[in-house]
PDB file of N, CA and C in Angstrom:
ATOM      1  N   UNK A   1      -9.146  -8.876  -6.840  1.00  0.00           N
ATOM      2  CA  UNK A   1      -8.852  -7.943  -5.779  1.00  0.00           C
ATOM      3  C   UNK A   1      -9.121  -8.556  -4.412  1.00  0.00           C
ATOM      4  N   UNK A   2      -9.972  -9.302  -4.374  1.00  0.00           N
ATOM      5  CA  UNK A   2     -10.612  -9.903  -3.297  1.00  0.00           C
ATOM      6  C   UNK A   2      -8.838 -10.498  -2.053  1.00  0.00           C
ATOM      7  N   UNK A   3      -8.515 -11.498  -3.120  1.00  0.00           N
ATOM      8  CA  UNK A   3      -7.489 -12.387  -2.877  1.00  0.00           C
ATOM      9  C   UNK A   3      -6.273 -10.978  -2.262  1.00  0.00           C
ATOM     10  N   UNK A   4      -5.596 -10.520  -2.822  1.00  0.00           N
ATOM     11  CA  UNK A   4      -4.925  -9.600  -3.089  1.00  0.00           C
ATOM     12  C   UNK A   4      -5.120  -8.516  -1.861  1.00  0.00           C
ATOM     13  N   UNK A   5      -6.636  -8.140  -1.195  1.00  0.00           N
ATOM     14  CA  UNK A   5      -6.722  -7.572  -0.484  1.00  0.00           C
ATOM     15  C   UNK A   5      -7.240  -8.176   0.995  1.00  0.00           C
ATOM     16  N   UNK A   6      -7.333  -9.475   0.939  1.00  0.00           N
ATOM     17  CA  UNK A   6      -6.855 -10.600   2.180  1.00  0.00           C
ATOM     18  C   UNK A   6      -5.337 -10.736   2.663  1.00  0.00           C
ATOM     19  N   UNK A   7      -4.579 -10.696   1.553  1.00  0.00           N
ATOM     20  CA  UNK A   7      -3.268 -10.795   1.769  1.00  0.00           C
ATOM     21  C   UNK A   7      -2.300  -9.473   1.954  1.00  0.00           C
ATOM     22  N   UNK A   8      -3.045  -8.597   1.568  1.00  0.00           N
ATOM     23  CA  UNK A   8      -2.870  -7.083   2.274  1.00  0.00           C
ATOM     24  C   UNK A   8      -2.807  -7.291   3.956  1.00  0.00           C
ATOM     25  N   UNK A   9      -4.064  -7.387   4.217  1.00  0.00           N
ATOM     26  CA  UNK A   9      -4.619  -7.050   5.514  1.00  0.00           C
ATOM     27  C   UNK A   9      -4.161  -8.078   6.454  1.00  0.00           C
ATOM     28  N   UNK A  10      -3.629  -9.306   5.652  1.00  0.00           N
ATOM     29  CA  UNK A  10      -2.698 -10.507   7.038  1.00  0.00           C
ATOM     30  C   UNK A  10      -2.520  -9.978   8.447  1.00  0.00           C
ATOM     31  N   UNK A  11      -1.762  -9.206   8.542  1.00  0.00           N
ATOM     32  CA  UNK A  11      -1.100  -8.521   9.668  1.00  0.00           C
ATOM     33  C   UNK A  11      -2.116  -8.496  10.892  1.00  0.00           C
ATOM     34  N   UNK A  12      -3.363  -8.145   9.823  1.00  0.00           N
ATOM     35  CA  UNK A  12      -4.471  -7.780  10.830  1.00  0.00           C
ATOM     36  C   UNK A  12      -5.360  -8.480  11.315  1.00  0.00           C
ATOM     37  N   UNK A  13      -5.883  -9.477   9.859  1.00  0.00           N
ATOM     38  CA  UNK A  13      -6.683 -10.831  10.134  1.00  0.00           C
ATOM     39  C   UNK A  13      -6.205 -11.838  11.068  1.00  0.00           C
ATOM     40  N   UNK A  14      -4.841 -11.649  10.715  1.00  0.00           N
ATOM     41  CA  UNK A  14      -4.235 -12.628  11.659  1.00  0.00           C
ATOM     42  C   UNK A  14      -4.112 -11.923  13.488  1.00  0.00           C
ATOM     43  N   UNK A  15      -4.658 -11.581  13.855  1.00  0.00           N
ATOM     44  CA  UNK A  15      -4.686 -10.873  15.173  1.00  0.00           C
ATOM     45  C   UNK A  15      -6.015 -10.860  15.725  1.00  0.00           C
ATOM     46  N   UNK A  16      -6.990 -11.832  14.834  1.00  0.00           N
ATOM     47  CA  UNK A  16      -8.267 -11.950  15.031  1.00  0.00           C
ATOM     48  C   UNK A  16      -8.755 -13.155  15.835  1.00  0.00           C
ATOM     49  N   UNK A  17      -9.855 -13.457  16.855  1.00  0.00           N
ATOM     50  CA  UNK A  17      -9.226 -14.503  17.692  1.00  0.00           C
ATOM     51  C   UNK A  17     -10.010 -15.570  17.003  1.00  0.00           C
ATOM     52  N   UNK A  18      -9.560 -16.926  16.926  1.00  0.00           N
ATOM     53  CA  UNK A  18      -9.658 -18.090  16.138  1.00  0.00           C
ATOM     54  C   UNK A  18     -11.509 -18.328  16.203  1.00  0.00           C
ATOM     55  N   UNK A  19     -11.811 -18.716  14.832  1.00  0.00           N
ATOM     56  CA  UNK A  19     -13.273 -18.385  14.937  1.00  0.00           C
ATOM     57  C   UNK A  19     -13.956 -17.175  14.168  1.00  0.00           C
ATOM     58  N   UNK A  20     -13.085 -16.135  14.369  1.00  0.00           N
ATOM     59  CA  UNK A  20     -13.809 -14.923  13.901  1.00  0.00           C
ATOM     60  C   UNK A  20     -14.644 -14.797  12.559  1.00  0.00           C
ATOM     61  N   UNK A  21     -15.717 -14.117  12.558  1.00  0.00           N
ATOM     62  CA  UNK A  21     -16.744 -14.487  11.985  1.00  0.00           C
ATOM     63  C   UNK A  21     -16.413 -13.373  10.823  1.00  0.00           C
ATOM     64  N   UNK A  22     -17.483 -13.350   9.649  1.00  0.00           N
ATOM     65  CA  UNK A  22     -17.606 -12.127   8.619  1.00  0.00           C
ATOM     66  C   UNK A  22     -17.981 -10.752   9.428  1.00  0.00           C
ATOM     67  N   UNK A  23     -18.428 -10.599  10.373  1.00  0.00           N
ATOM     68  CA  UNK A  23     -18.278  -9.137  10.593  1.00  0.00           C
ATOM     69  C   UNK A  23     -16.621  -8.768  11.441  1.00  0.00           C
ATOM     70  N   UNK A  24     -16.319  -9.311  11.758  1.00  0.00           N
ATOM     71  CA  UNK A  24     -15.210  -9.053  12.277  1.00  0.00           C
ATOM     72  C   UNK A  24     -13.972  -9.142  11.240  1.00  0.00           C
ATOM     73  N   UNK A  25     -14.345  -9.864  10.389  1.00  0.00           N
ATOM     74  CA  UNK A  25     -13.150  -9.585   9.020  1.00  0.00           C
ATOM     75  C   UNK A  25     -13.428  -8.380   8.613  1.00  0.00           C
ATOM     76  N   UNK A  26     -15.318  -8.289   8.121  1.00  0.00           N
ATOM     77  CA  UNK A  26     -15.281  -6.673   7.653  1.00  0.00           C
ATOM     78  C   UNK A  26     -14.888  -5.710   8.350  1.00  0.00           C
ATOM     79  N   UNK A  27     -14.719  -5.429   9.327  1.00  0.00           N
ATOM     80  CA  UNK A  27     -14.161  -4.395  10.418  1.00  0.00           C
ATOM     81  C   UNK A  27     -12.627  -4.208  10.339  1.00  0.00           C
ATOM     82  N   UNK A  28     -11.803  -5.229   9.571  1.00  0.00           N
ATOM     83  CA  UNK A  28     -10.183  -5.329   9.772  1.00  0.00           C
ATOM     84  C   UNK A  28      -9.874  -5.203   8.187  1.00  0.00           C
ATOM     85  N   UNK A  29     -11.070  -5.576   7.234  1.00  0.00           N
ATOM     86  CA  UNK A  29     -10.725  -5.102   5.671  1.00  0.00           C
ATOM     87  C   UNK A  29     -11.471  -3.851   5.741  1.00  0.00           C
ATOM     88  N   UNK A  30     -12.046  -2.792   5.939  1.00  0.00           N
ATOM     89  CA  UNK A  30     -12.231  -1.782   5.854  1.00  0.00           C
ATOM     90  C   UNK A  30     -11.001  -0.764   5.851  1.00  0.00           C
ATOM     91  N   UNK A  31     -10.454  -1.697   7.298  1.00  0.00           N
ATOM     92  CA  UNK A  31      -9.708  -0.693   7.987  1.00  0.00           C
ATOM     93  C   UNK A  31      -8.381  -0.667   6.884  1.00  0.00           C
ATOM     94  N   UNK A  32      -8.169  -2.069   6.626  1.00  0.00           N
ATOM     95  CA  UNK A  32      -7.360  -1.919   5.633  1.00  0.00           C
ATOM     96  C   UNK A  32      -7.360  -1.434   3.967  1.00  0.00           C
ATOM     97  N   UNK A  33      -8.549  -1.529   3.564  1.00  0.00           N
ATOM     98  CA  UNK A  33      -9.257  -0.809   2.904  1.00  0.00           C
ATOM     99  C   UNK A  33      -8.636   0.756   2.216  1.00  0.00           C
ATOM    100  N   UNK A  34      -9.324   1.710   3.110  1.00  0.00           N
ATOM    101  CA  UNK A  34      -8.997   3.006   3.974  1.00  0.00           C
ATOM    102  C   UNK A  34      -7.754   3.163   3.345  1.00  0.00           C
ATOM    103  N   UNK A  35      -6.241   2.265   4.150  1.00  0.00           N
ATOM    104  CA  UNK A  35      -5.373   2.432   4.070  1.00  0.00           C
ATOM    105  C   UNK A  35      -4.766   2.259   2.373  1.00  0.00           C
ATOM    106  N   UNK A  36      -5.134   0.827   2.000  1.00  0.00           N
ATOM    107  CA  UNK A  36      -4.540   1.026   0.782  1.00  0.00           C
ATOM    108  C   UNK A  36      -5.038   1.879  -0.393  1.00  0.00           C
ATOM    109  N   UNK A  37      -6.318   2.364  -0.538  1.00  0.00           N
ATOM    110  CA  UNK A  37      -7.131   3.619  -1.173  1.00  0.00           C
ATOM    111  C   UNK A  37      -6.546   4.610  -0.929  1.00  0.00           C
ATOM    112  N   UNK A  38      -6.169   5.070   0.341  1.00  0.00           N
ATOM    113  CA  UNK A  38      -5.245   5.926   0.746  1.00  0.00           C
ATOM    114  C   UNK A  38      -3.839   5.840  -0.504  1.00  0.00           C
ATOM    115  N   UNK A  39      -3.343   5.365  -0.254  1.00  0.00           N
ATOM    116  CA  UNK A  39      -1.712   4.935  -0.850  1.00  0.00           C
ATOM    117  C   UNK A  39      -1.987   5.279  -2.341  1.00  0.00           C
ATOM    118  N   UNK A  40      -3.203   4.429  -2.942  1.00  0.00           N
ATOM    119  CA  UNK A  40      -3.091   4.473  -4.113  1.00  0.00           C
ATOM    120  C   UNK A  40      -3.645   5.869  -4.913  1.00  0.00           C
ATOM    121  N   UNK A  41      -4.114   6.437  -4.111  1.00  0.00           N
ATOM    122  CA  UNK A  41      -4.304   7.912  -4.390  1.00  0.00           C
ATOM    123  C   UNK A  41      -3.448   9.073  -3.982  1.00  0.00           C
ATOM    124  N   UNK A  42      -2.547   8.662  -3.215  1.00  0.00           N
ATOM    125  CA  UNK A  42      -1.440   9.631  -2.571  1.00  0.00           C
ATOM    126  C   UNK A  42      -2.150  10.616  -1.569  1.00  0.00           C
ATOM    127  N   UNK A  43      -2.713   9.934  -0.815  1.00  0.00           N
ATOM    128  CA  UNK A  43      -3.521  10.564   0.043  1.00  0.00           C
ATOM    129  C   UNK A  43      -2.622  10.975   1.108  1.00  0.00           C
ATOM    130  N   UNK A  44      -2.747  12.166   1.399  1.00  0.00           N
ATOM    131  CA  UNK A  44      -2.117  12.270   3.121  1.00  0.00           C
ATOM    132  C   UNK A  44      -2.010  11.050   4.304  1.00  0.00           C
ATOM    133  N   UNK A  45      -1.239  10.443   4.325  1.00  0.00           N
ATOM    134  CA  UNK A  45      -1.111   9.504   6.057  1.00  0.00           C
ATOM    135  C   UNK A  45      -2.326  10.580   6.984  1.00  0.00           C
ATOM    136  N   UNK A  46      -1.838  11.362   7.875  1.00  0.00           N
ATOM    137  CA  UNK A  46      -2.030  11.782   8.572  1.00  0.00           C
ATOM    138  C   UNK A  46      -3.823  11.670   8.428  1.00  0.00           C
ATOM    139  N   UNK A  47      -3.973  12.224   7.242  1.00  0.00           N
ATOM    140  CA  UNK A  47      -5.556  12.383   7.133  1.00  0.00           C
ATOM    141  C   UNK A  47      -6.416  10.692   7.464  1.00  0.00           C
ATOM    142  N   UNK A  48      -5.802   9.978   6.371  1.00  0.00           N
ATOM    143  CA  UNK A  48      -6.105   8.755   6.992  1.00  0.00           C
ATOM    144  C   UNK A  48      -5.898   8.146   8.226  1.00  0.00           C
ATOM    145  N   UNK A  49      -5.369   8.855   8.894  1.00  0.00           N
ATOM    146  CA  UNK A  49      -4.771   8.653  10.426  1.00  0.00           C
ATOM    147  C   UNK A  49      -5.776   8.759  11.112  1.00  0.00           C
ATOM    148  N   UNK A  50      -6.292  10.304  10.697  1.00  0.00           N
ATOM    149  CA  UNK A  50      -6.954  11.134  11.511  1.00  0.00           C
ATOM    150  C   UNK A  50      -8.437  10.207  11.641  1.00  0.00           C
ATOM    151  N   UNK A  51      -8.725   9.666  10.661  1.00  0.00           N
ATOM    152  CA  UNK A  51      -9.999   9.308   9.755  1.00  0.00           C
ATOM    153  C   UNK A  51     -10.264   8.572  10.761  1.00  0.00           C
ATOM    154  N   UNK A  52      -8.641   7.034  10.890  1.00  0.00           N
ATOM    155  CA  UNK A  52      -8.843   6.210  11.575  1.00  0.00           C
ATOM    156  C   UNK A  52      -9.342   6.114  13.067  1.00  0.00           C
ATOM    157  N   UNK A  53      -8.978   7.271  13.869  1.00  0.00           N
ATOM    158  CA  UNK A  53      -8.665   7.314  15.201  1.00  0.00           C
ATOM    159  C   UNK A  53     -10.286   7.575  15.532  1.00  0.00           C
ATOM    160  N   UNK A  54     -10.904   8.111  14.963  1.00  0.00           N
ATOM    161  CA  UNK A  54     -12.426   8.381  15.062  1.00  0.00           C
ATOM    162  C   UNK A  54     -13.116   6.857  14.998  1.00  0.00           C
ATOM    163  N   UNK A  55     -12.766   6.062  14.265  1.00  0.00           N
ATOM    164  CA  UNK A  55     -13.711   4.679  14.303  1.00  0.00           C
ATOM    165  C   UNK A  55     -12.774   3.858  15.420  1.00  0.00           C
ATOM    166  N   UNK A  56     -12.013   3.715  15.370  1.00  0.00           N
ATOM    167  CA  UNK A  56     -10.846   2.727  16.135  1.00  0.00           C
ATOM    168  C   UNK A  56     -11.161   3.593  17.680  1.00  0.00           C
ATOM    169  N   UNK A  57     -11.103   2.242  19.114  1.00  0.00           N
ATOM    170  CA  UNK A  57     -10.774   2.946  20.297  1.00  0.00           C
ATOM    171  C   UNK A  57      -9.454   3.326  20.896  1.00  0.00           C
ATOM    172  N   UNK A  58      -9.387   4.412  21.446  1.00  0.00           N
ATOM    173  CA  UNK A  58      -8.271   5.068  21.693  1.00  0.00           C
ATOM    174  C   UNK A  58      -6.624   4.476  21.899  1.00  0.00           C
ATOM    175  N   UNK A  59      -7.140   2.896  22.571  1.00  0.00           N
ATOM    176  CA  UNK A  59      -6.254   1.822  22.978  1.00  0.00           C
ATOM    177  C   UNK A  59      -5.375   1.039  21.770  1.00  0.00           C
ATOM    178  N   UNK A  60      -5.489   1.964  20.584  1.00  0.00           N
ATOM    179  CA  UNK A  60      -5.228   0.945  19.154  1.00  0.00           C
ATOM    180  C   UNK A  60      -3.830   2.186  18.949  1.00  0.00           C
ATOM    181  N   UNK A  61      -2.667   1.708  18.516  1.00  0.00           N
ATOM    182  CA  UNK A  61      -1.866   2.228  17.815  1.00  0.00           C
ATOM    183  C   UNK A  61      -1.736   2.516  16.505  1.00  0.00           C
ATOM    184  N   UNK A  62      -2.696   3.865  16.426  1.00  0.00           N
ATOM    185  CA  UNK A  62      -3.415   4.022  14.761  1.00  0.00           C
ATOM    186  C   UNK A  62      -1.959   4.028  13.792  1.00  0.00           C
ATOM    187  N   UNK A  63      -1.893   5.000  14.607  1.00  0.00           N
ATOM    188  CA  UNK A  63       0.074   5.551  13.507  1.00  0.00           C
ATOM    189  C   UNK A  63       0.558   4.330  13.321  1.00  0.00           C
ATOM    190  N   UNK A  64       1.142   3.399  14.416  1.00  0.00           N
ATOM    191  CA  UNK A  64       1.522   2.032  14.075  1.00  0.00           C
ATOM    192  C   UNK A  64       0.985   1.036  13.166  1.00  0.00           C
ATOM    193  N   UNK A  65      -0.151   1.178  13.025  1.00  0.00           N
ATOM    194  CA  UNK A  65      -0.856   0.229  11.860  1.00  0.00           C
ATOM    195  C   UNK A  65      -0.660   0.873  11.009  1.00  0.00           C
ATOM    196  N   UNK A  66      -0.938   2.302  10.760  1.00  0.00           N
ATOM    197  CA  UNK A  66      -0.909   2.787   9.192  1.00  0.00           C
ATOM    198  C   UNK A  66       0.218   2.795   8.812  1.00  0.00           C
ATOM    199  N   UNK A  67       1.262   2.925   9.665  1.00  0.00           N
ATOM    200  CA  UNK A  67       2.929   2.790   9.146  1.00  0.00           C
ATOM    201  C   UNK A  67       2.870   1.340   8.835  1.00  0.00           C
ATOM    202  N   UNK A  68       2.564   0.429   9.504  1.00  0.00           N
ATOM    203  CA  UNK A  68       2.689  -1.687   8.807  1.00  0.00           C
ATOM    204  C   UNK A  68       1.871  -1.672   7.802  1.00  0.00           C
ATOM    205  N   UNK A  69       1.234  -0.787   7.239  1.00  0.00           N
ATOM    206  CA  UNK A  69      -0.019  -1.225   6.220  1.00  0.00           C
ATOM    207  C   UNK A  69       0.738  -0.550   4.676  1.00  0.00           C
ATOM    208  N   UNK A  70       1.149   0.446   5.394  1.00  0.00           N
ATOM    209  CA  UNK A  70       1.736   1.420   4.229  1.00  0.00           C
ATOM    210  C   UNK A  70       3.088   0.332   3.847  1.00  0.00           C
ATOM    211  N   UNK A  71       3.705   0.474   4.472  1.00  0.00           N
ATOM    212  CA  UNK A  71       4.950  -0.138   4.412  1.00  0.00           C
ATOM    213  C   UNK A  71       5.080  -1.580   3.577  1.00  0.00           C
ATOM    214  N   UNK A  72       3.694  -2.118   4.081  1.00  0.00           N
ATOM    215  CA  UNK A  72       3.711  -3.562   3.154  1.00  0.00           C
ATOM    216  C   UNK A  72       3.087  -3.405   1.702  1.00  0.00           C
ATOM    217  N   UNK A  73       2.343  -2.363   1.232  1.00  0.00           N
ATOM    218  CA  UNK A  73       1.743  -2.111   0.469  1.00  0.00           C
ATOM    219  C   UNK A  73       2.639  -1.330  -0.207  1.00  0.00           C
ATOM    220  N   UNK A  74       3.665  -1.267   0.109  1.00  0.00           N
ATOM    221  CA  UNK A  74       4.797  -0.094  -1.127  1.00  0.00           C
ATOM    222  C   UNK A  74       5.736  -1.482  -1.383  1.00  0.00           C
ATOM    223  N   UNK A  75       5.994  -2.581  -0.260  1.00  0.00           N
ATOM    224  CA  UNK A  75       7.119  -3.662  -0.332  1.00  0.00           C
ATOM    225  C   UNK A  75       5.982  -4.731  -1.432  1.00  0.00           C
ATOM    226  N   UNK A  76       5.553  -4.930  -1.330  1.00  0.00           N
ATOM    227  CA  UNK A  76       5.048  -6.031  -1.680  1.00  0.00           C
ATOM    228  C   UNK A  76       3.516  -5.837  -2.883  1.00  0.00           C
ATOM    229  N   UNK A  77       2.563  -5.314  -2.923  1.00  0.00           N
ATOM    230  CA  UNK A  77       1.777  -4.345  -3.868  1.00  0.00           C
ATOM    231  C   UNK A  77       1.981  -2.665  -4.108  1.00  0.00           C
ATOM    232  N   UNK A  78       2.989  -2.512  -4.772  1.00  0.00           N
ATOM    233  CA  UNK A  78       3.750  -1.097  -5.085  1.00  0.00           C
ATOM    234  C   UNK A  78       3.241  -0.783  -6.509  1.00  0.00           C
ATOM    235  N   UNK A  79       2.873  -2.039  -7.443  1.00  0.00           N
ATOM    236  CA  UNK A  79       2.199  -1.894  -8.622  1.00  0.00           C
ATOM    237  C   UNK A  79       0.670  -2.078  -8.780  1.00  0.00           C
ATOM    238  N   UNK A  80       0.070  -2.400  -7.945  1.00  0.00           N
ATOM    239  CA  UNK A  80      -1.082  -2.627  -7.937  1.00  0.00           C
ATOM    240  C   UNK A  80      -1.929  -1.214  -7.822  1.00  0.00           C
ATOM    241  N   UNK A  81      -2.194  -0.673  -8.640  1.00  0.00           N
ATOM    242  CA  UNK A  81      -3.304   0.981  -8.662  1.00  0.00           C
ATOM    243  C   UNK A  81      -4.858   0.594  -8.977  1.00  0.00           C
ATOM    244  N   UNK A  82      -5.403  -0.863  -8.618  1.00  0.00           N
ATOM    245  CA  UNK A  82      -6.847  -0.339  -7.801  1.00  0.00           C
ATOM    246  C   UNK A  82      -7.124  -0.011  -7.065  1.00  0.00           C
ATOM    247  N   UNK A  83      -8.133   0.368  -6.959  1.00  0.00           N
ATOM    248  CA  UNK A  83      -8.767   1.317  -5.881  1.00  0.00           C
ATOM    249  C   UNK A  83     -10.031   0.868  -5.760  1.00  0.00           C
ATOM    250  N   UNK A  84     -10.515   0.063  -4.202  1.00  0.00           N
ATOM    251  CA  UNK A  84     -11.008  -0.721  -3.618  1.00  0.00           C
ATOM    252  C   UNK A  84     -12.658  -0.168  -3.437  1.00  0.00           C
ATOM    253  N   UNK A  85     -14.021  -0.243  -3.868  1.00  0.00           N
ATOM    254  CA  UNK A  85     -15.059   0.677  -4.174  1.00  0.00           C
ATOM    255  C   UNK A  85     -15.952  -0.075  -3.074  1.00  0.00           C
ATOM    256  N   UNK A  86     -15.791  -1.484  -2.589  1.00  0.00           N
ATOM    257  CA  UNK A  86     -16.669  -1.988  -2.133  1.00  0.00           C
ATOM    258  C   UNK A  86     -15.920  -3.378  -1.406  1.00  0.00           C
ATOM    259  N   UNK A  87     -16.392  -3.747   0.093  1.00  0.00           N
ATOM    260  CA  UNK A  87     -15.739  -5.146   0.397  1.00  0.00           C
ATOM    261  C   UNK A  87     -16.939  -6.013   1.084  1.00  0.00           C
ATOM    262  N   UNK A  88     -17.335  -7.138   0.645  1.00  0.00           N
ATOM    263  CA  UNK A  88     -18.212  -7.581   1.489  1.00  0.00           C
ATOM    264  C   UNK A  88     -17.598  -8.833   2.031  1.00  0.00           C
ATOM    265  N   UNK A  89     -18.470  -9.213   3.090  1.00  0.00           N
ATOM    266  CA  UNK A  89     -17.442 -10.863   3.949  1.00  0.00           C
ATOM    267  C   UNK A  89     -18.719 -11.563   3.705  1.00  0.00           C
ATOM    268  N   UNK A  90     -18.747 -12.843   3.616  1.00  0.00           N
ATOM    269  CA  UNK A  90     -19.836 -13.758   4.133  1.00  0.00           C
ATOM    270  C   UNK A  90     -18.822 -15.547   4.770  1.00  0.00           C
ATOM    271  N   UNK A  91     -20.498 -15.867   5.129  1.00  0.00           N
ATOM    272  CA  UNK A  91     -19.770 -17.174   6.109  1.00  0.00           C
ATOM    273  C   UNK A  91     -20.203 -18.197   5.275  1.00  0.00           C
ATOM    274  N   UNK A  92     -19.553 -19.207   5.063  1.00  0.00           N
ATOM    275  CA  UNK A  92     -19.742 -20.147   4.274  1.00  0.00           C
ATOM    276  C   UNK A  92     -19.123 -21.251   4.560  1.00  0.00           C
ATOM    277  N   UNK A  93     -20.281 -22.296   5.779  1.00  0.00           N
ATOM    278  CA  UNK A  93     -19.527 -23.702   6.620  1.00  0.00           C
ATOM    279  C   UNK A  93     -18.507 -22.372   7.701  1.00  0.00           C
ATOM    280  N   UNK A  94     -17.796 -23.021   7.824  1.00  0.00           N
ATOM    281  CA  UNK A  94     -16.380 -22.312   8.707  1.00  0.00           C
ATOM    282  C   UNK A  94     -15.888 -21.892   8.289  1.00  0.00           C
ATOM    283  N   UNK A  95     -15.514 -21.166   6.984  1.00  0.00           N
ATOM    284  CA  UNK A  95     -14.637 -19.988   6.300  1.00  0.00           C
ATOM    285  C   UNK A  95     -15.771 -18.644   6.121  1.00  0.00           C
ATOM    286  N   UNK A  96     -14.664 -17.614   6.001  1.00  0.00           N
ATOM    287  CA  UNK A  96     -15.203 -16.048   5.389  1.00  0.00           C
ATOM    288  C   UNK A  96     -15.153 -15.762   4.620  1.00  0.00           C
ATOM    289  N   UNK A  97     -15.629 -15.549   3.676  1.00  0.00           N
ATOM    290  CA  UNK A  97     -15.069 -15.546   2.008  1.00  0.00           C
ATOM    291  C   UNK A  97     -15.795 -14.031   2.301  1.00  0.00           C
ATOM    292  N   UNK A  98     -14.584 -13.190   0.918  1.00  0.00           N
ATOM    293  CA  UNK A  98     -14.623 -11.944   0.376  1.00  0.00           C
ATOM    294  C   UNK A  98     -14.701 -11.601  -0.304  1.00  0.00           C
ATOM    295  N   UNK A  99     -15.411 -10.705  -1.170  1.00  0.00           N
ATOM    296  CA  UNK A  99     -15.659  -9.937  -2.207  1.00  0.00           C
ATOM    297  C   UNK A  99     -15.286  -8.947  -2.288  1.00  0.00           C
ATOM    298  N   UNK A 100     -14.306  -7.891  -3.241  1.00  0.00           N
ATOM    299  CA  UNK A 100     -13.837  -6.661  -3.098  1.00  0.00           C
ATOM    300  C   UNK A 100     -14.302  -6.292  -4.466  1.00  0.00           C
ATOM    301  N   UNK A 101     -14.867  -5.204  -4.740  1.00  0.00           N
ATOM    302  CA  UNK A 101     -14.721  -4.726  -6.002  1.00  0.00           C
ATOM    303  C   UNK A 101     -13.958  -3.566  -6.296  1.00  0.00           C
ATOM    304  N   UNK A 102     -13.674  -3.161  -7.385  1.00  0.00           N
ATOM    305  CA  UNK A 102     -12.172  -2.597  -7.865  1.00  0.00           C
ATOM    306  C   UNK A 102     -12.237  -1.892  -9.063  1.00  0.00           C
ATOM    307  N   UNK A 103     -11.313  -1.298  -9.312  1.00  0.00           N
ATOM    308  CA  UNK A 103     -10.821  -0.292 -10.301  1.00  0.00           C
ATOM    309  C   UNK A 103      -9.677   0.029 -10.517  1.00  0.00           C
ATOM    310  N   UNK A 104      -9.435   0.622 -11.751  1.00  0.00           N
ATOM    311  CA  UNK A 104      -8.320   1.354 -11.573  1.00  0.00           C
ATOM    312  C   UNK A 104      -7.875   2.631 -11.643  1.00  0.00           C
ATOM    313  N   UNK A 105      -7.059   2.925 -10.264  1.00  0.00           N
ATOM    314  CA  UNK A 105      -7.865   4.130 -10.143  1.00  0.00           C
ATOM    315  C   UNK A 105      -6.634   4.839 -11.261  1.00  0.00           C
ATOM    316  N   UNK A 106      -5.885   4.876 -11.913  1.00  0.00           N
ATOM    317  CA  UNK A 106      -4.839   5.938 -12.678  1.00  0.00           C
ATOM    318  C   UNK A 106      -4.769   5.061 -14.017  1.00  0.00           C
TER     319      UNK A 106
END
């Protein structure tokens, strides 16, 4: 899941400025997180919207991310039904390595 939910969240990691450390990955896999837990439970958008706009500052285009998150996660992991319980980052030399743990949720 780990792998799988790095390559989810691209969109986002990659918007991170060069350097960025394990807390700043955990802050962009949460968020993505959220979203695909969302999906795989058929959760309301909106609610997860709503969820988002409370942690995120006002200056972030919540709707816009959750529409690129959703969208890649129906194109590209449409079969994948875990459901994401836990994500941790650590630093190791100059990389972030991730840990996700998982289930399934159906």
């Amino acid at each position: 899941m780990s792998e799988t939910l790095v390559e989810f969240a691209q969109p986002l990691l990659s918007k991170l400025p060069e350097g960025a450390g394990a807390a700043e990955w955990s802050e962009v896999l949460q968020i993505a997180t959220l979203v695909w837990n969302g999906m795989v439970v058929s959760f309301p958008k909106e609610k997860f919207i709503a969820d988002l706009k409370q942690g995120i500052g006002p200056d972030t285009d919540v709707e816009g991310l959750v529409e690129e998150l959703a969208r890649r996660k129906v194109a590209r992991f449409s079969d994948d039904l875990r459901f994401v319980f836990d994500v941790r980052t650590y630093e190791a030399g100059d990389r972030v390595h991730v840990t996700a743990l998982s289930a399934l949720a159906r």
